[in-house]
Protein backbone atom coordinates (compact mmCIF):
# COMPACT_ATOMS: atom_id res chain seq x y z
CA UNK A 1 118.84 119.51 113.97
CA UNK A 2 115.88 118.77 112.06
CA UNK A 3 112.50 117.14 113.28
CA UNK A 4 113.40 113.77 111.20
CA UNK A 5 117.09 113.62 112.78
CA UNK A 6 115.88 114.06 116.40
CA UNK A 7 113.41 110.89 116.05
CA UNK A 8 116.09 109.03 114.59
CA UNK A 9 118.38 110.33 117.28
CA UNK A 10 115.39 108.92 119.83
CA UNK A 11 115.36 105.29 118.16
CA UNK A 12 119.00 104.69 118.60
CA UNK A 13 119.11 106.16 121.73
CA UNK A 14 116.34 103.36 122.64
CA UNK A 15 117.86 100.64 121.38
CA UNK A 16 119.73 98.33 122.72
CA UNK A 17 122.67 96.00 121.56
CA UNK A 18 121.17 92.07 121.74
CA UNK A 19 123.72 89.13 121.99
CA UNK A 20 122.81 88.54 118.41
CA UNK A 21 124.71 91.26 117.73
CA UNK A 22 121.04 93.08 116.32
CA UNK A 23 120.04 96.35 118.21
CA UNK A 24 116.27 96.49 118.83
CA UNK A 25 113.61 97.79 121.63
CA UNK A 26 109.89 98.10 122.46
CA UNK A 27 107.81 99.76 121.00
CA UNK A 28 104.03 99.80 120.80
CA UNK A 29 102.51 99.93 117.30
CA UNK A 30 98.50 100.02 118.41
CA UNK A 31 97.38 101.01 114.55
CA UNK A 32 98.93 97.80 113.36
CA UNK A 33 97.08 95.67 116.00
CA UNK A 34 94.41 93.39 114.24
CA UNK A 35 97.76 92.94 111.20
CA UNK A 36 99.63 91.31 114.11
CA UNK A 37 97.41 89.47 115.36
CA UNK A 38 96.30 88.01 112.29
CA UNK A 39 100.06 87.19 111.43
CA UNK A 40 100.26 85.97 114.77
CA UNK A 41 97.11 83.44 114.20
CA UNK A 42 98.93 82.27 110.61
CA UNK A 43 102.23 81.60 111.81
CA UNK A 44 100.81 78.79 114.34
CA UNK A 45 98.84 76.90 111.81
CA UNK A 46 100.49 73.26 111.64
CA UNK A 47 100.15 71.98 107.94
CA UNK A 48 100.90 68.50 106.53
CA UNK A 49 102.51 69.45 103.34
CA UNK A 50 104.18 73.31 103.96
CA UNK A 51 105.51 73.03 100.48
CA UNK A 52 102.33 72.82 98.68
CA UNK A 53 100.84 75.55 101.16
CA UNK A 54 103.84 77.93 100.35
CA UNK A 55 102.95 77.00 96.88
CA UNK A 56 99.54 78.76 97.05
CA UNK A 57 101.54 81.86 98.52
CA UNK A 58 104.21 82.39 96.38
CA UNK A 59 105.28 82.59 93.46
CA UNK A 60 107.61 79.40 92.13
CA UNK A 61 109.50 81.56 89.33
CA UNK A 62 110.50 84.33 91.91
CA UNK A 63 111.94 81.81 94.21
CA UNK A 64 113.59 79.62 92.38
CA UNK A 65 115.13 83.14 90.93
CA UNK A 66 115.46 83.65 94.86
CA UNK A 67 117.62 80.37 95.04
CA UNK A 68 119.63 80.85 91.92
CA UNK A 69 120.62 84.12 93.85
CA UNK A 70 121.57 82.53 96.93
CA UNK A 71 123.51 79.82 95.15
CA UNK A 72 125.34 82.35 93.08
CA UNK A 73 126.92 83.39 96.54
CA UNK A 74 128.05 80.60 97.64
C-alpha cells in the first residue's frame, strides 16, 4: 500500500456519514488560518444591494453562461 493510499485510507476512516447524506470530519487546517478568518469576516457583511456587490466580484458573462447551464438541465 502506498504512502498516498494509506492517507486516503485515514480520511475515510475519519469520516463520518451526516444526515445530509455528505460524509465529513474535523480537521484542523492552522496554515490556512488568517484565509478563514478573513472569509469568515466577508461572509457576515450585510449589504443593501447583494446584486450590485456580486457584480464587483464576478464576472456577468461567466454567470449568465453559469445559468444557461443550469437551465439546460432542467
Amino acid at each position: 500500500m502506498t504512502s498516498q493510499s494509506k492517507r486516503m485510507d485515514k480520511i475515510l476512516m475519519d469520516s463520518k456519514l451526516g444526515s445530509d447524506g455528505i460524509y465529513s470530519s474535523k480537521f484542523s487546517n492552522s496554515d490556512q488560518g488568517k484565509e478563514i478568518a478573513f472569509r469568515e469576516t466577508i461572509s457576515n457583511l450585510q449589504y443593501d444591494n447583494y446584486l450590485e456587490t456580486i457584480s464587483r466580484h464576478h464576472s456577468i458573462p461567466v454567470m449568465d453562461w453559469e445559468v444557461k447551464r443550469i437551465l439546460r438541465k432542467l
